[in-house]
Protein backbone atom coordinates (compact mmCIF):
# COMPACT_ATOMS: atom_id res chain seq x y z
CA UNK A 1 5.97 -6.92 28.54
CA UNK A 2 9.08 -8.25 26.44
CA UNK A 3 11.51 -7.31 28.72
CA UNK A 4 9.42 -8.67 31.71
CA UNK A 5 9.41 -11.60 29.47
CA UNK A 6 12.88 -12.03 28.63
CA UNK A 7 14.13 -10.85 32.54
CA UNK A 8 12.10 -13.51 34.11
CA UNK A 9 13.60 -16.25 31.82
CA UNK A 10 17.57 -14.73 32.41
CA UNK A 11 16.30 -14.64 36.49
CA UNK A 12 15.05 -18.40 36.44
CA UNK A 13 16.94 -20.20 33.60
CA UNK A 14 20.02 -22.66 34.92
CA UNK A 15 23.32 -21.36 34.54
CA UNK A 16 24.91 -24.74 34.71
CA UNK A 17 26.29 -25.94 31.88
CA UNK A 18 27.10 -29.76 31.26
CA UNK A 19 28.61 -31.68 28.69
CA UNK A 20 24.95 -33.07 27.08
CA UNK A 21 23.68 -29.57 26.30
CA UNK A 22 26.95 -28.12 24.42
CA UNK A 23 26.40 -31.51 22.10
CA UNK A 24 24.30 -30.52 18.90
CA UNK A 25 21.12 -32.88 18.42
CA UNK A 26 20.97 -35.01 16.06
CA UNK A 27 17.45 -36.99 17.01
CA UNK A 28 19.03 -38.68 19.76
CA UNK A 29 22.42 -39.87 18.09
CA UNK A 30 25.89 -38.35 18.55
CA UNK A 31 26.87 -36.67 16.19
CA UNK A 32 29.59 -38.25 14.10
CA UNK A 33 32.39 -35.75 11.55
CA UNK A 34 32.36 -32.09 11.43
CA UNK A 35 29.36 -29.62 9.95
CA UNK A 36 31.08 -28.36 7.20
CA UNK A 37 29.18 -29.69 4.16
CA UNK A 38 30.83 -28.15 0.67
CA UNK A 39 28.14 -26.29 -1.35
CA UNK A 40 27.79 -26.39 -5.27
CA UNK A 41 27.56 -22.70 -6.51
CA UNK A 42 24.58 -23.92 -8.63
CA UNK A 43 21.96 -23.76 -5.50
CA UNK A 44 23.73 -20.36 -4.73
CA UNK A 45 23.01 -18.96 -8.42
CA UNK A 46 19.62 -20.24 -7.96
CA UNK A 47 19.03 -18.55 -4.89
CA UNK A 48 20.01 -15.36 -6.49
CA UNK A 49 17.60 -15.63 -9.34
CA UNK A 50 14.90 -16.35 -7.55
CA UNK A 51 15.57 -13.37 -5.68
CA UNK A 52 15.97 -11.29 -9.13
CA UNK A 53 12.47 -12.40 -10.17
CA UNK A 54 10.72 -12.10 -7.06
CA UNK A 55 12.00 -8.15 -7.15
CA UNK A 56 10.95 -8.08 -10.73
CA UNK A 57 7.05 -8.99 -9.51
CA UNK A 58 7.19 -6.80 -6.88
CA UNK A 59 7.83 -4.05 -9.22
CA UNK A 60 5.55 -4.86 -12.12
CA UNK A 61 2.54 -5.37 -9.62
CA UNK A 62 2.30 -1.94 -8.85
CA UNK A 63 2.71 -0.84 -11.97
CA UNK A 64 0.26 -3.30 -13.61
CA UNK A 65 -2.89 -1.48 -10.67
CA UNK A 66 -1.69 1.98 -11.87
CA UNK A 67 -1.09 1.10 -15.55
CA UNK A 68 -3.61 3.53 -17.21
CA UNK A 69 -2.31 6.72 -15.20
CA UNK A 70 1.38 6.20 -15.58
CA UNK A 71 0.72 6.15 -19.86
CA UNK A 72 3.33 5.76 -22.36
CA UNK A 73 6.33 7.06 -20.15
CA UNK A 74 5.14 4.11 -17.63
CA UNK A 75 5.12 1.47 -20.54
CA UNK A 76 8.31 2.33 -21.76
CA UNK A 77 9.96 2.38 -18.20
CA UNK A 78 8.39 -1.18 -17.63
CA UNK A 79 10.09 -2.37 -21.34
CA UNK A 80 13.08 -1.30 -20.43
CA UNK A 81 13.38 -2.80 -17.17
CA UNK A 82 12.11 -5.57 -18.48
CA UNK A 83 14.46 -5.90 -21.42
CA UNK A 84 17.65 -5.93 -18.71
CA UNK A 85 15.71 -8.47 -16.65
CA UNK A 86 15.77 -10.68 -20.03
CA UNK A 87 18.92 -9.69 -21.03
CA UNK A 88 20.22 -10.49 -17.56
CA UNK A 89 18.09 -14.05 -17.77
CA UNK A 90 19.78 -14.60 -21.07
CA UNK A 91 23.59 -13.95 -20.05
CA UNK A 92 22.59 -16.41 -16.63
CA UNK A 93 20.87 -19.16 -19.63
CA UNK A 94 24.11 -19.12 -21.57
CA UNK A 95 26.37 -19.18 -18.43
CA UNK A 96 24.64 -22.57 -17.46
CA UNK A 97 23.44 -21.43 -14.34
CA UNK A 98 19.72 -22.48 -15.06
CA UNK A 99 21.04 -25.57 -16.29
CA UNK A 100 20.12 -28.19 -13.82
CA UNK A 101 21.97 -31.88 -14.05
């Protein structure tokens, strides 16, 4: 079915090209300097974080359902990990990165 799909729209799409559709849209005006916009390394560094703490709650959920089989060994794997996620939020706090101006 997909590659019906996507043969029928090679067979009956134009081939032409013309000047208007190698322009990028910009809501009907032309578009005016380049694309290159400089990016601060601050919405980088948040980026990343937010990706280290999303991975943190995907790991304690589990272990939060399945916290009475796992036992001690479980709660002392989950303080550890823990303990480099804060020591890791820690280094990032007195780096500035979380500082936001």
């Amino acid at each position: 079915m997909v590659g019906a799909a996507l043969g029928a729209a090679f067979l009956l799409s134009s081939t032409r090209i013309i000047g208007e559709k190698l322009t990028p849209y910009e809501c009907g005006e032309l578009p005016q300097g380049t694309s290159y916009v400089p990016m601060d390394i601050k919405f980088y560094m948040a980026a990343l974080l937010f990706v280290v703490f999303d991975v943190e709650v995907v790991f304690l959920l589990p272990w939060a359902l399945c916290f009475k089989e796992l036992g001690m060994a479980g709660f002392i794997s989950v303080n550890a990990f823990l303990l480099v996620l804060f020591l890791g939020w820690a280094y990032a706090w007195k780096k500035g990165v979380i500082k936001w101006e």
